[in-house]
Protein backbone atom coordinates (compact mmCIF):
# COMPACT_ATOMS: atom_id res chain seq x y z
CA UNK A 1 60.73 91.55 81.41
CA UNK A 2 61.91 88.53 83.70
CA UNK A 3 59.29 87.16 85.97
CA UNK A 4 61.05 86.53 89.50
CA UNK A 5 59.08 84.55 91.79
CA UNK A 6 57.52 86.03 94.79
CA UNK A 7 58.67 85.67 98.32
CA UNK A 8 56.28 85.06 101.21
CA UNK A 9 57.06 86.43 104.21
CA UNK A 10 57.89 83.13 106.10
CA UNK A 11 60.78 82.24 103.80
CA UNK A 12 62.03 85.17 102.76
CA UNK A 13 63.46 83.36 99.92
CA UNK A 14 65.39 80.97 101.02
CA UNK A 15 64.05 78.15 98.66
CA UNK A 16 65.71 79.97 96.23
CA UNK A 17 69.04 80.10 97.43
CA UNK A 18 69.04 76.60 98.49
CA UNK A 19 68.19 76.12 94.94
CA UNK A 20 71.15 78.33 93.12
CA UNK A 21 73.74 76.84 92.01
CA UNK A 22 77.33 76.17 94.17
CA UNK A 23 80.73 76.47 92.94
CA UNK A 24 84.06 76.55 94.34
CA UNK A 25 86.03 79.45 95.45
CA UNK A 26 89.61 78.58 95.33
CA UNK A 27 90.68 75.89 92.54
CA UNK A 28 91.60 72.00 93.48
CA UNK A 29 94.48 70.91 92.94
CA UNK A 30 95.04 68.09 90.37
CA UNK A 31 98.17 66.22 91.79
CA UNK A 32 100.60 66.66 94.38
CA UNK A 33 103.19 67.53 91.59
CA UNK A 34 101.81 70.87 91.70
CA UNK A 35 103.41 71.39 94.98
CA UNK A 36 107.18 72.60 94.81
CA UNK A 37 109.46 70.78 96.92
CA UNK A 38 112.51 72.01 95.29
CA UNK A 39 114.75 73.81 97.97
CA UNK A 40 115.87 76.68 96.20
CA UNK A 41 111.83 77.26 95.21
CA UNK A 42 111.29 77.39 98.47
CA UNK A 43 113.86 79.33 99.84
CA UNK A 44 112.91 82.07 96.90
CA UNK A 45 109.46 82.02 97.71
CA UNK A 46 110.51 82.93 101.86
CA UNK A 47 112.72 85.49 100.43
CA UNK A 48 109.75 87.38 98.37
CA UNK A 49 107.57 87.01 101.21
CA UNK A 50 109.93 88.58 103.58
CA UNK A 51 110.74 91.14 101.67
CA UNK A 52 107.28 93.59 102.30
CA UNK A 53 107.39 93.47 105.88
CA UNK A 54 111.27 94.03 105.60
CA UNK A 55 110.59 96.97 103.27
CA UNK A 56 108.06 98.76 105.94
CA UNK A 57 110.06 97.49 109.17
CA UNK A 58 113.41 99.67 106.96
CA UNK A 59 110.69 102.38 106.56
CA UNK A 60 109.87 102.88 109.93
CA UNK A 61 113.70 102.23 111.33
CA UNK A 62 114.49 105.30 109.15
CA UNK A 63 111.56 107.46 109.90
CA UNK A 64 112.23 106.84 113.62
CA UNK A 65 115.88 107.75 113.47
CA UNK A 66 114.47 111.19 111.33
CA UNK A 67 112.30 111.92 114.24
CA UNK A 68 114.89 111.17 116.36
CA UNK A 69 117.06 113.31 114.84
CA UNK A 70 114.72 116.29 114.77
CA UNK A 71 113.97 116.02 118.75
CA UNK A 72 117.51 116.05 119.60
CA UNK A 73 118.42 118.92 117.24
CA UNK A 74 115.13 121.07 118.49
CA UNK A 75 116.87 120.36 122.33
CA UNK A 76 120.02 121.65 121.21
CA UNK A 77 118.60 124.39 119.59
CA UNK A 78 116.62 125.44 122.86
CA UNK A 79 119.75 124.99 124.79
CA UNK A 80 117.39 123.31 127.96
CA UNK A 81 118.60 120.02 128.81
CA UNK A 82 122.26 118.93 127.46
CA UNK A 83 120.90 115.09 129.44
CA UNK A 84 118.17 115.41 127.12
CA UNK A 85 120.23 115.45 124.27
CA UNK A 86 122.91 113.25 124.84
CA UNK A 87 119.68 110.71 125.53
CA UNK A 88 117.96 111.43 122.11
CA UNK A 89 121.57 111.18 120.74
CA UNK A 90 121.96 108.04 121.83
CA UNK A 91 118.48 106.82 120.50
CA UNK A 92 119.40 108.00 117.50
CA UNK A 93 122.84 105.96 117.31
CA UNK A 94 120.91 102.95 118.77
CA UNK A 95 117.96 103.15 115.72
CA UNK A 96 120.43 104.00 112.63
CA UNK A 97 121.91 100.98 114.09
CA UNK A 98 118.51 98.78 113.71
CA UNK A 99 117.84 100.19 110.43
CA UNK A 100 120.98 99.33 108.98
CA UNK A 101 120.74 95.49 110.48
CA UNK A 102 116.76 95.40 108.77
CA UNK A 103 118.40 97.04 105.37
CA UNK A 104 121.00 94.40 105.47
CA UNK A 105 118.64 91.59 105.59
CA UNK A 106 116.88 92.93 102.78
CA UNK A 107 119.81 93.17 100.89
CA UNK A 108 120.68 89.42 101.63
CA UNK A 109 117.15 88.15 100.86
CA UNK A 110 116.57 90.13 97.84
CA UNK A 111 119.75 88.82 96.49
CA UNK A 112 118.97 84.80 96.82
């Protein structure tokens, strides 16, 4: 069985971590080659990091039109407020509207 060494109260081991051994979290780079400067590299690598907010941002355009939807149709339904309706109809237009703009950027990025 390993012998560890015991820890007095007033250092509460800190000897030994000043003692372990250090390393480097993230690798160096060797040369500045490494970096790509080529414009279509770069422009690929903004597309793929645009793309997962784009894909949430179409997610919640759509959901929001859905819910939209639903509120307007439950107000017809009830036959309360016609104002009402024409207002959550007009939401509706106005958010089918921004998700088809956010799918269309998608569409553009994903294809460069």
């Amino acid at each position: 069985m390993p012998q560890f060494p015991t820890k007095d109260h007033a250092n509460c081991g800190m000897d030994e971590l000043a003692r372990a051994a250090t390393f480097d979290v993230l690798p160096k780079p060797t040369s500045r080659a490494s970096i790509a400067h080529d414009p279509a590299t770069v422009r690929a690598n903004r597309a793929k990091a645009m793309q997962t907010p784009l894909k949430y941002l179409t997610l919640l355009a759509v959901l929001a039109v859905f819910l939209v939807l639903l509120a307007g149709l439950w107000n017809m339904m009830r036959g309360t407020s016609p104002n009402l309706s024409q207002k959550l109809m007009r939401w509706r237009v106005g958010l089918q509207f921004l998700a088809i703009v956010i799918a269309m950027i998608m569409v553009y990025l994903l294809r460069s």
